[in-house]
N, C-alpha and C. Protein backbone atom coordinates (compact mmCIF):
# COMPACT_ATOMS: atom_id res chain seq x y z
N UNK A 1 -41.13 -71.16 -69.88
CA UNK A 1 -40.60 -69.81 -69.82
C UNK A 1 -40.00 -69.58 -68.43
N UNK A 2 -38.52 -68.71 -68.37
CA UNK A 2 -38.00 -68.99 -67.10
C UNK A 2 -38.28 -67.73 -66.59
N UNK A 3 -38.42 -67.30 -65.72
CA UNK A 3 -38.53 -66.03 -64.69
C UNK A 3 -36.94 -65.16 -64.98
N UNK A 4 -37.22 -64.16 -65.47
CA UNK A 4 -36.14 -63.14 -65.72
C UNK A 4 -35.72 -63.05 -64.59
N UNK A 5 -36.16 -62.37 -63.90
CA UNK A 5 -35.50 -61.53 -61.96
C UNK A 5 -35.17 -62.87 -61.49
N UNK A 6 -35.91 -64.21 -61.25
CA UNK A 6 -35.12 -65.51 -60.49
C UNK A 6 -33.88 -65.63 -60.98
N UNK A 7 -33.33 -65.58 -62.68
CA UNK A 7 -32.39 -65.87 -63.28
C UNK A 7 -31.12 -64.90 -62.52
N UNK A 8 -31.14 -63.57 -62.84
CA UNK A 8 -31.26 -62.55 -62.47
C UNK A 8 -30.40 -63.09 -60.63
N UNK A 9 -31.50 -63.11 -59.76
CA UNK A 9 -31.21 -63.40 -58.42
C UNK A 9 -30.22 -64.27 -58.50
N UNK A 10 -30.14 -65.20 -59.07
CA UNK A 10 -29.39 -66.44 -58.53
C UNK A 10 -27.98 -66.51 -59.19
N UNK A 11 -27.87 -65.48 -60.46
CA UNK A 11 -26.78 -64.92 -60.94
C UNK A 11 -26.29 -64.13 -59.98
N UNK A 12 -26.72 -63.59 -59.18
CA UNK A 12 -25.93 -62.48 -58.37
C UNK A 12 -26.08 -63.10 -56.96
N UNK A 13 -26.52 -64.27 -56.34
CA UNK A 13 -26.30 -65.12 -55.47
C UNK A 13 -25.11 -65.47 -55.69
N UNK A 14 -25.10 -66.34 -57.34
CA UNK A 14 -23.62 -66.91 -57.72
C UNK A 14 -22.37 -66.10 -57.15
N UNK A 15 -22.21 -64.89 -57.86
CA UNK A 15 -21.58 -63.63 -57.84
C UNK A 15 -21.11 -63.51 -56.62
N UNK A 16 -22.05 -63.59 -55.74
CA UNK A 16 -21.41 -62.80 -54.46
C UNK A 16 -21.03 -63.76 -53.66
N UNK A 17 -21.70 -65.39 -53.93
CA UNK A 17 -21.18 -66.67 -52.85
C UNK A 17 -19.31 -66.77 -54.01
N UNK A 18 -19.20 -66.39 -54.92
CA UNK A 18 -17.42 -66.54 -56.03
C UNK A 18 -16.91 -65.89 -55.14
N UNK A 19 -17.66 -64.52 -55.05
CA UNK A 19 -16.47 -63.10 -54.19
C UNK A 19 -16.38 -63.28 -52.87
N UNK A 20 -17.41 -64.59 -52.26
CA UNK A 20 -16.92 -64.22 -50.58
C UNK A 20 -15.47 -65.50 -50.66
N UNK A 21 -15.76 -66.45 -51.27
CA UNK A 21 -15.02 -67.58 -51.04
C UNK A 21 -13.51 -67.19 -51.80
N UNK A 22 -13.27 -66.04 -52.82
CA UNK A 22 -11.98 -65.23 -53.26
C UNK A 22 -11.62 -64.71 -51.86
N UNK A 23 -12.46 -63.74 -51.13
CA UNK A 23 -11.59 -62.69 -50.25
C UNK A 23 -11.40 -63.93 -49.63
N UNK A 24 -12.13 -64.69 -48.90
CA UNK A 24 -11.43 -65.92 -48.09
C UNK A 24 -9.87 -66.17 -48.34
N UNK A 25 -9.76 -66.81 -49.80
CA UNK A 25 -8.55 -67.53 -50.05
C UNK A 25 -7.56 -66.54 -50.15
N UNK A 26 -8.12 -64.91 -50.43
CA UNK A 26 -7.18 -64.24 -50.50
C UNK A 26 -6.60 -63.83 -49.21
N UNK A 27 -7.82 -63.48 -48.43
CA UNK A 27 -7.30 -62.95 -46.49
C UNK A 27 -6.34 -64.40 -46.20
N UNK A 28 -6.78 -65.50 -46.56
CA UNK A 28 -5.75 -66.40 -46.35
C UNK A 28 -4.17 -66.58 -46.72
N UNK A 29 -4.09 -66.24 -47.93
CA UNK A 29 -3.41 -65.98 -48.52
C UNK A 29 -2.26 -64.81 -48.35
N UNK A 30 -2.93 -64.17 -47.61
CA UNK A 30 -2.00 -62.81 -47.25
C UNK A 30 -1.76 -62.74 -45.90
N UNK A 31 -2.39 -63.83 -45.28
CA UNK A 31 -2.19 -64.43 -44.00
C UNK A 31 -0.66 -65.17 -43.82
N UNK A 32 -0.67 -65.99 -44.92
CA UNK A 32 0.56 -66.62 -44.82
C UNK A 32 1.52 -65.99 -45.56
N UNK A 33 1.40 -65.12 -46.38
CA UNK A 33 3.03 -64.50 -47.21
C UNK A 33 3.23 -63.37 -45.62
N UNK A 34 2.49 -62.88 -45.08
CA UNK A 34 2.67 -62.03 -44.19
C UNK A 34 4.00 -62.62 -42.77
N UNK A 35 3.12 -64.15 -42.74
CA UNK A 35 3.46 -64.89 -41.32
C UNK A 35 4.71 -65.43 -42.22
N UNK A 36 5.04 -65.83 -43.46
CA UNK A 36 6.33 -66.02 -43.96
C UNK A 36 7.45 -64.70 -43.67
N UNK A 37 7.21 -63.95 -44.22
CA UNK A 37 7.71 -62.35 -44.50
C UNK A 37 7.78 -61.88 -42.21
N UNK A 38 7.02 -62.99 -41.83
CA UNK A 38 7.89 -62.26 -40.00
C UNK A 38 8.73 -63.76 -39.58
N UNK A 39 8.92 -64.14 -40.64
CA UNK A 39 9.68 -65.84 -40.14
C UNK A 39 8.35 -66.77 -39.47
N UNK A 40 7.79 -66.72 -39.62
CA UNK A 40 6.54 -67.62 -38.68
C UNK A 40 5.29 -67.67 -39.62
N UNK A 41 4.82 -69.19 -39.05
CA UNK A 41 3.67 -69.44 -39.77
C UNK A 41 3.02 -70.12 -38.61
N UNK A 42 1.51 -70.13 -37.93
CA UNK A 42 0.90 -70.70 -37.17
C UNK A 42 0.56 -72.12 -37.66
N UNK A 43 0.02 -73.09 -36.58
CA UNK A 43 -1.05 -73.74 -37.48
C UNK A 43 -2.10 -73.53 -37.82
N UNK A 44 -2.98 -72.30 -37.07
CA UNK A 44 -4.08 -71.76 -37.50
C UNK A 44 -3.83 -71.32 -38.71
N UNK A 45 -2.82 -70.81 -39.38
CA UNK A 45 -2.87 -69.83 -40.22
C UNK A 45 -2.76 -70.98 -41.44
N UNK A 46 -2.20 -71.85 -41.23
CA UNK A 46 -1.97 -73.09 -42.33
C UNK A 46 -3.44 -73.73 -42.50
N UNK A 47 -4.28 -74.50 -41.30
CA UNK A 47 -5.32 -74.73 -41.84
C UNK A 47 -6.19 -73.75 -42.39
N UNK A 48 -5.94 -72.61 -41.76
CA UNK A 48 -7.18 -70.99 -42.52
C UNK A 48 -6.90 -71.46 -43.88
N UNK A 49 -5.52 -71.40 -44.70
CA UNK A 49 -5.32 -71.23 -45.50
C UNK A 49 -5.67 -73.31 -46.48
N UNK A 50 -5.25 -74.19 -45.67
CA UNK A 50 -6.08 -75.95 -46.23
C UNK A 50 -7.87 -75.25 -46.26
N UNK A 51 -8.16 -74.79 -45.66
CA UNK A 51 -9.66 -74.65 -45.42
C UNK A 51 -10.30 -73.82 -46.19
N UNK A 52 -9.83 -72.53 -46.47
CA UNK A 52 -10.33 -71.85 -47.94
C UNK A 52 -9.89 -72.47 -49.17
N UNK A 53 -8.29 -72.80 -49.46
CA UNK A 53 -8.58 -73.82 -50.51
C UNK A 53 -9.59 -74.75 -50.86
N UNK A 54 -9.89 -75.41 -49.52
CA UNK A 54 -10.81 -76.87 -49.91
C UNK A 54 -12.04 -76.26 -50.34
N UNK A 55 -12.24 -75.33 -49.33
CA UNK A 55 -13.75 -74.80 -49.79
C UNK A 55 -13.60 -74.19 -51.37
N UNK A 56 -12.85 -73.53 -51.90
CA UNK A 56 -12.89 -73.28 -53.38
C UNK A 56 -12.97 -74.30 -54.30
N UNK A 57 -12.33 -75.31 -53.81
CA UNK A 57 -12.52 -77.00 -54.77
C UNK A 57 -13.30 -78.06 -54.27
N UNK A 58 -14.22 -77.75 -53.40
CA UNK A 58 -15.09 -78.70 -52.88
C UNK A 58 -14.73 -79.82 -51.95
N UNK A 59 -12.80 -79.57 -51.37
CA UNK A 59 -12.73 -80.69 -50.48
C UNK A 59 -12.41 -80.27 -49.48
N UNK A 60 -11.94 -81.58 -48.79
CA UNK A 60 -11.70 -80.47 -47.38
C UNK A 60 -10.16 -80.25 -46.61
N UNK A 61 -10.17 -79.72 -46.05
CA UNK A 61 -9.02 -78.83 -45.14
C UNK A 61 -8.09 -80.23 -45.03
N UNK A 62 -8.22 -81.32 -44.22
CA UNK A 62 -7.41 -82.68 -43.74
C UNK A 62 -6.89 -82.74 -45.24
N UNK A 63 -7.06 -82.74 -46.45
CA UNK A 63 -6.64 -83.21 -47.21
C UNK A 63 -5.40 -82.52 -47.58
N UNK A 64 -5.01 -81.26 -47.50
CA UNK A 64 -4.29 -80.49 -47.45
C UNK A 64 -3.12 -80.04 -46.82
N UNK A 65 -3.33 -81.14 -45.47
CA UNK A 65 -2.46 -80.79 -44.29
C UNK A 65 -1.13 -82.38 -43.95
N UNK A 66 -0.32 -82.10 -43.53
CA UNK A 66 0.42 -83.24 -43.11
C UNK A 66 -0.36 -83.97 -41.95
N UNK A 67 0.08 -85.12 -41.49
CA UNK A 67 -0.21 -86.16 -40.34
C UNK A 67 0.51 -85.43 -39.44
N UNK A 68 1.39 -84.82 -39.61
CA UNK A 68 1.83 -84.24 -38.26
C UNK A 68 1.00 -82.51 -37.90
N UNK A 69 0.37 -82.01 -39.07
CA UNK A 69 -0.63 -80.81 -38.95
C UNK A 69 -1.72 -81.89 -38.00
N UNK A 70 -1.81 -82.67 -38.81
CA UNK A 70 -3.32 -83.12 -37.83
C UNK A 70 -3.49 -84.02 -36.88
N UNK A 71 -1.91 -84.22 -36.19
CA UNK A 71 -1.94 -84.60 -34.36
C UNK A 71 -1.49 -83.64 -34.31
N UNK A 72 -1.09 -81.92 -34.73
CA UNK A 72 -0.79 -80.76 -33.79
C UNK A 72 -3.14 -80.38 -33.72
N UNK A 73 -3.68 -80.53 -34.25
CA UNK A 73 -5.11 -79.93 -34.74
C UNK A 73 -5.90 -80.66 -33.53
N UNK A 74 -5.36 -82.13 -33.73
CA UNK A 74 -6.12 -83.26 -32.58
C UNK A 74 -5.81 -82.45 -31.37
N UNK A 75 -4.50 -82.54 -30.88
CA UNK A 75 -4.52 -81.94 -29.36
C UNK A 75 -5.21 -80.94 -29.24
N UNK A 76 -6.19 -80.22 -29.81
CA UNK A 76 -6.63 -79.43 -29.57
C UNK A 76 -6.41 -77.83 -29.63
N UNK A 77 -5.49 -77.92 -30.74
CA UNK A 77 -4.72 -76.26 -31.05
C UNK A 77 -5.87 -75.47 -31.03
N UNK A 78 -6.48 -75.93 -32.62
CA UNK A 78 -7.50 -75.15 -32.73
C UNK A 78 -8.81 -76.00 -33.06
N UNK A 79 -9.84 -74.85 -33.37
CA UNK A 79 -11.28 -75.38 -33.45
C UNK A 79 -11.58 -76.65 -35.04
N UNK A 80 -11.73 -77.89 -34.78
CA UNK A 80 -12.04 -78.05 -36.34
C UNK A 80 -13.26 -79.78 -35.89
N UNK A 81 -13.91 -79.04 -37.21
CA UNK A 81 -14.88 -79.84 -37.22
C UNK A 81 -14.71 -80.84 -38.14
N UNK A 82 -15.34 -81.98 -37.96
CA UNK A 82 -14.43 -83.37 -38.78
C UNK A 82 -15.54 -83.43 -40.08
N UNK A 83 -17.10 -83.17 -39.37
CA UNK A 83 -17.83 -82.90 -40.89
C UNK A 83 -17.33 -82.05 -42.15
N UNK A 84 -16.93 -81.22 -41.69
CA UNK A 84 -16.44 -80.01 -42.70
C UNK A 84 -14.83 -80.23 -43.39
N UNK A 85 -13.96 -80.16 -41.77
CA UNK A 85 -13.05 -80.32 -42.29
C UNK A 85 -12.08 -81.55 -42.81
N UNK A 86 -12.78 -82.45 -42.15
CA UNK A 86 -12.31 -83.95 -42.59
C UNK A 86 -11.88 -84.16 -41.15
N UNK A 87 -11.66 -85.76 -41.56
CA UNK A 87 -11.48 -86.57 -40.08
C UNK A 87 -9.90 -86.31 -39.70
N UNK A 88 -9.89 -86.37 -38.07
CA UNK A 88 -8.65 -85.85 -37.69
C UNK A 88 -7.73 -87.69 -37.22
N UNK A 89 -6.49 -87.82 -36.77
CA UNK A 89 -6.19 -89.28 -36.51
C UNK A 89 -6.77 -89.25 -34.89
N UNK A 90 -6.62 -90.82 -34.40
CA UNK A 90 -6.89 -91.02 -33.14
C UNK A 90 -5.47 -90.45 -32.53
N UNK A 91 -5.88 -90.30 -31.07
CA UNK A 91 -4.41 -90.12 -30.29
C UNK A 91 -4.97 -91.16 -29.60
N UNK A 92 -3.35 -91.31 -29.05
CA UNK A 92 -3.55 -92.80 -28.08
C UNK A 92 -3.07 -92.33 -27.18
């Protein structure tokens, strides 16, 4: 016999971990029609937007991005972690 309220809890755990990872892709999302719509797009705003995708499909951000996104990411543009977001190339 399963526990009503656990069922219950973890349905509305579900619920609310769907709706944070939507506004994500959506703040992302409106991140970049915005930075299109002023002629400009960052690279922050491109991986924001590789990085909520991946997280909605379980992969990650590097997969999403060009070789040339990720020697602008290597030099150090912005913050990214290689666990999460995938491995970046060497610079020489």
């Amino acid at each position: 016999m399963t526990d009503g309220h656990a069922d219950m809890n973890a349905s509305a755990a579900n619920r609310a971990n769907l709706e944070s990872r939507f506004n994500a892709l959506l703040d992302a999302a409106l991140g970049v029609l915005a930075a299109r719509e002023s002629r400009m797009l960052t690279i922050e705003e491109w991986a924001g937007l590789a990085r909520t995708v991946a997280e909605c499909q379980g992969r990650r951000a590097a997969e999403y991005l060009t070789d040339d996104d990720l020697s602008d990411i290597a030099d150090g543009r912005i913050d990214w972690d290689e666990a999460i977001d995938g491995p970046l190339p060497a610079i020489e």
